[in-house]
C-alpha atoms as a PDB file:
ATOM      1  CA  UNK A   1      17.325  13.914  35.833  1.00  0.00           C
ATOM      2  CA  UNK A   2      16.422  11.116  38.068  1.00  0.00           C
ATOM      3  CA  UNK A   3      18.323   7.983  37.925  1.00  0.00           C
ATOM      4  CA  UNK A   4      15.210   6.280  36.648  1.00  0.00           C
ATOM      5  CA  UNK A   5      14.896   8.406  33.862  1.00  0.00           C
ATOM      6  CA  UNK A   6      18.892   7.768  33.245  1.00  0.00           C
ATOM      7  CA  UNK A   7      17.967   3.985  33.178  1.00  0.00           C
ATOM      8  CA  UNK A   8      15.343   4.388  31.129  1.00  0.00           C
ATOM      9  CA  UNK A   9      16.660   6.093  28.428  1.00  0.00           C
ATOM     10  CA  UNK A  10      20.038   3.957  28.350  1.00  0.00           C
ATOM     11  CA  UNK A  11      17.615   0.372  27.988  1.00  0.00           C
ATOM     12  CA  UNK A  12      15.715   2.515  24.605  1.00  0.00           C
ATOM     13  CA  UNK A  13      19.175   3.543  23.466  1.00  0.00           C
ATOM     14  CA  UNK A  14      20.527  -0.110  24.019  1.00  0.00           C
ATOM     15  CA  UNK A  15      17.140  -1.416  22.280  1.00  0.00           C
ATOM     16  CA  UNK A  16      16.841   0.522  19.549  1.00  0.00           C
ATOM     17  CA  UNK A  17      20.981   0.388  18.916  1.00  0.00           C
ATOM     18  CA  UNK A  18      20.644  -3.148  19.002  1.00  0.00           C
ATOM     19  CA  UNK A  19      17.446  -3.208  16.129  1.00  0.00           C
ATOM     20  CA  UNK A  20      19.094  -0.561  14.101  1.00  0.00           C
ATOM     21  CA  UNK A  21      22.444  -2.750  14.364  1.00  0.00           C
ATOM     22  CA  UNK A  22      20.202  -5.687  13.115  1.00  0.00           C
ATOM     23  CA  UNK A  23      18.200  -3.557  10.439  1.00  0.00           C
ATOM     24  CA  UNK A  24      21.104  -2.543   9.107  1.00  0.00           C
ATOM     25  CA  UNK A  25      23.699  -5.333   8.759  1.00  0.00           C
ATOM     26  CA  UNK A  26      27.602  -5.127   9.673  1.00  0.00           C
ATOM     27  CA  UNK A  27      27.320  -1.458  11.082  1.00  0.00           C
ATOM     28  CA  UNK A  28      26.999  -2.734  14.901  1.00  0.00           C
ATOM     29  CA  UNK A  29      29.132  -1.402  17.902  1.00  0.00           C
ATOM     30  CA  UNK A  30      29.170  -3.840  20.417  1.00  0.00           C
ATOM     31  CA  UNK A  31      26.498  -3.027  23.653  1.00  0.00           C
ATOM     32  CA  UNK A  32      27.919   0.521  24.603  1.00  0.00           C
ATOM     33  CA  UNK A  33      28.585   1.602  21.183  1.00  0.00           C
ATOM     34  CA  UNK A  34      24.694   0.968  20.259  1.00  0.00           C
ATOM     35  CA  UNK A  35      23.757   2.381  23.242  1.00  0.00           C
ATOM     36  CA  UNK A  36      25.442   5.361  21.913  1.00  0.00           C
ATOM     37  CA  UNK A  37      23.728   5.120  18.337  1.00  0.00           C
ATOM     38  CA  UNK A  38      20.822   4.420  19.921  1.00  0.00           C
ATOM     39  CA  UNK A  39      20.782   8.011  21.876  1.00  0.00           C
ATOM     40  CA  UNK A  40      22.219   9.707  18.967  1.00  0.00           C
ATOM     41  CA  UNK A  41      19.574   8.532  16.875  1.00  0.00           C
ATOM     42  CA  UNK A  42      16.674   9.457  19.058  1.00  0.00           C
ATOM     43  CA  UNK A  43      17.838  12.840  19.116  1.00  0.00           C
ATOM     44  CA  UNK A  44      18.885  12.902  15.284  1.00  0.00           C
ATOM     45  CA  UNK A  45      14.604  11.089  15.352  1.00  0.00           C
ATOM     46  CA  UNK A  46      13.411  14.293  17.267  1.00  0.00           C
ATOM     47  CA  UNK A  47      15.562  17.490  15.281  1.00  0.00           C
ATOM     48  CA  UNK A  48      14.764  15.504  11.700  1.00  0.00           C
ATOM     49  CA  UNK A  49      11.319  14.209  11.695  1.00  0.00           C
ATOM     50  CA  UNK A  50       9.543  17.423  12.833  1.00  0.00           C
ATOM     51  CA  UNK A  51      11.037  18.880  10.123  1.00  0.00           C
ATOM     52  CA  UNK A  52       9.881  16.610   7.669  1.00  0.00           C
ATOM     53  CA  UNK A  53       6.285  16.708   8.753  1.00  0.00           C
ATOM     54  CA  UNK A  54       7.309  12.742  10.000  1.00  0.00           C
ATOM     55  CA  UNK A  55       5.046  12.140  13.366  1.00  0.00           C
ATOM     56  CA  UNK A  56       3.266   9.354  14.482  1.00  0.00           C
ATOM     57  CA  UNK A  57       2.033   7.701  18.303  1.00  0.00           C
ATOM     58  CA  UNK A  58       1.815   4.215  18.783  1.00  0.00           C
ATOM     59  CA  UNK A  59      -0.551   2.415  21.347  1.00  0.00           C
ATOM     60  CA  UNK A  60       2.221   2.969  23.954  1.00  0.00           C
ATOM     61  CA  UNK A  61       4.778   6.068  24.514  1.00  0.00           C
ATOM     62  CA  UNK A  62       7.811   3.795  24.973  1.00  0.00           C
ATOM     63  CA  UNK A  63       7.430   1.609  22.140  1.00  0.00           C
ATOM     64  CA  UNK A  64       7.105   4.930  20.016  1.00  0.00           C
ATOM     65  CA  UNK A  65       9.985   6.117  21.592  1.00  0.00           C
ATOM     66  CA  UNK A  66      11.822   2.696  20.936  1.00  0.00           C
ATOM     67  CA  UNK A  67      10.491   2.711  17.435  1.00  0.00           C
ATOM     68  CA  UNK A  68      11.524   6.768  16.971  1.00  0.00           C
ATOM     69  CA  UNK A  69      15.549   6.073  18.327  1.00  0.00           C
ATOM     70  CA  UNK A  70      15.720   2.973  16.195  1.00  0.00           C
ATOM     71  CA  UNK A  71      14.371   5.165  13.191  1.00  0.00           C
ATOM     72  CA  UNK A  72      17.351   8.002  13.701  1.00  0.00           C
ATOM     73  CA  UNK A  73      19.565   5.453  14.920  1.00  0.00           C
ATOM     74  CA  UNK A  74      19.339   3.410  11.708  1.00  0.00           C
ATOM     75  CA  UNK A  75      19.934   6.652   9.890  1.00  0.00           C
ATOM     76  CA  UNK A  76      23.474   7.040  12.070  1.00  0.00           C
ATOM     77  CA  UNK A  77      24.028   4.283  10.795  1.00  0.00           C
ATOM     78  CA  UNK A  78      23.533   4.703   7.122  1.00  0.00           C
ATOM     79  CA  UNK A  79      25.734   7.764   7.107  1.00  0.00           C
ATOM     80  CA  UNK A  80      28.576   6.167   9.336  1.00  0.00           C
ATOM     81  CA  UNK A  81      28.180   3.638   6.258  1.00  0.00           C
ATOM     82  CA  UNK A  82      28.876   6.298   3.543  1.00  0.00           C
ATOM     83  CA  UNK A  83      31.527   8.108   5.630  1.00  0.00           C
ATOM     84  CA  UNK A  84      33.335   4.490   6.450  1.00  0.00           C
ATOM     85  CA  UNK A  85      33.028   3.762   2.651  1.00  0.00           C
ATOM     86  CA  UNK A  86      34.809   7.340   1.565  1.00  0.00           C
END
């Protein structure tokens, strides 16, 4: 992996961290922490919606990407919700 590539995927886990964070409300980390949720959630994006059938391709590959992490990502965050609230 280049260090390019490691750039680029830490600015779509920060991004789409950040709009999951704002999507859904009070479950934010901080910068590093929704970096984290944000590359958590683009891989939880890429095992989950295959298997659901879930696929789509916006007009450019990064913004799908963006949109894909913040999808999973705002998933992480919905069950860190239910965990937190157990």
């Amino acid at each position: 992996m280049t260090a390019t590539a490691l750039i680029i995927i830490l600015l779509i886990g920060a991004i789409a961290g950040w709009l999951a964070g704002l999507v859904v409300r009070g479950f934010g980390f901080g910068l590093l922490g929704n970096i984290v949720v944000g590359i958590l959630g683009a891989f939880l994006a890429g095992w989950l919606f295959p298997r659901l059938g879930v696929s789509f391709m916006l007009v450019n590959p990064l913004i799908t990407s963006i949109i894909y992490a913040m999808l999973g990502a705002v998933i992480l965050l919905l069950l860190i919700g239910l965990i937190r609230r157990v």
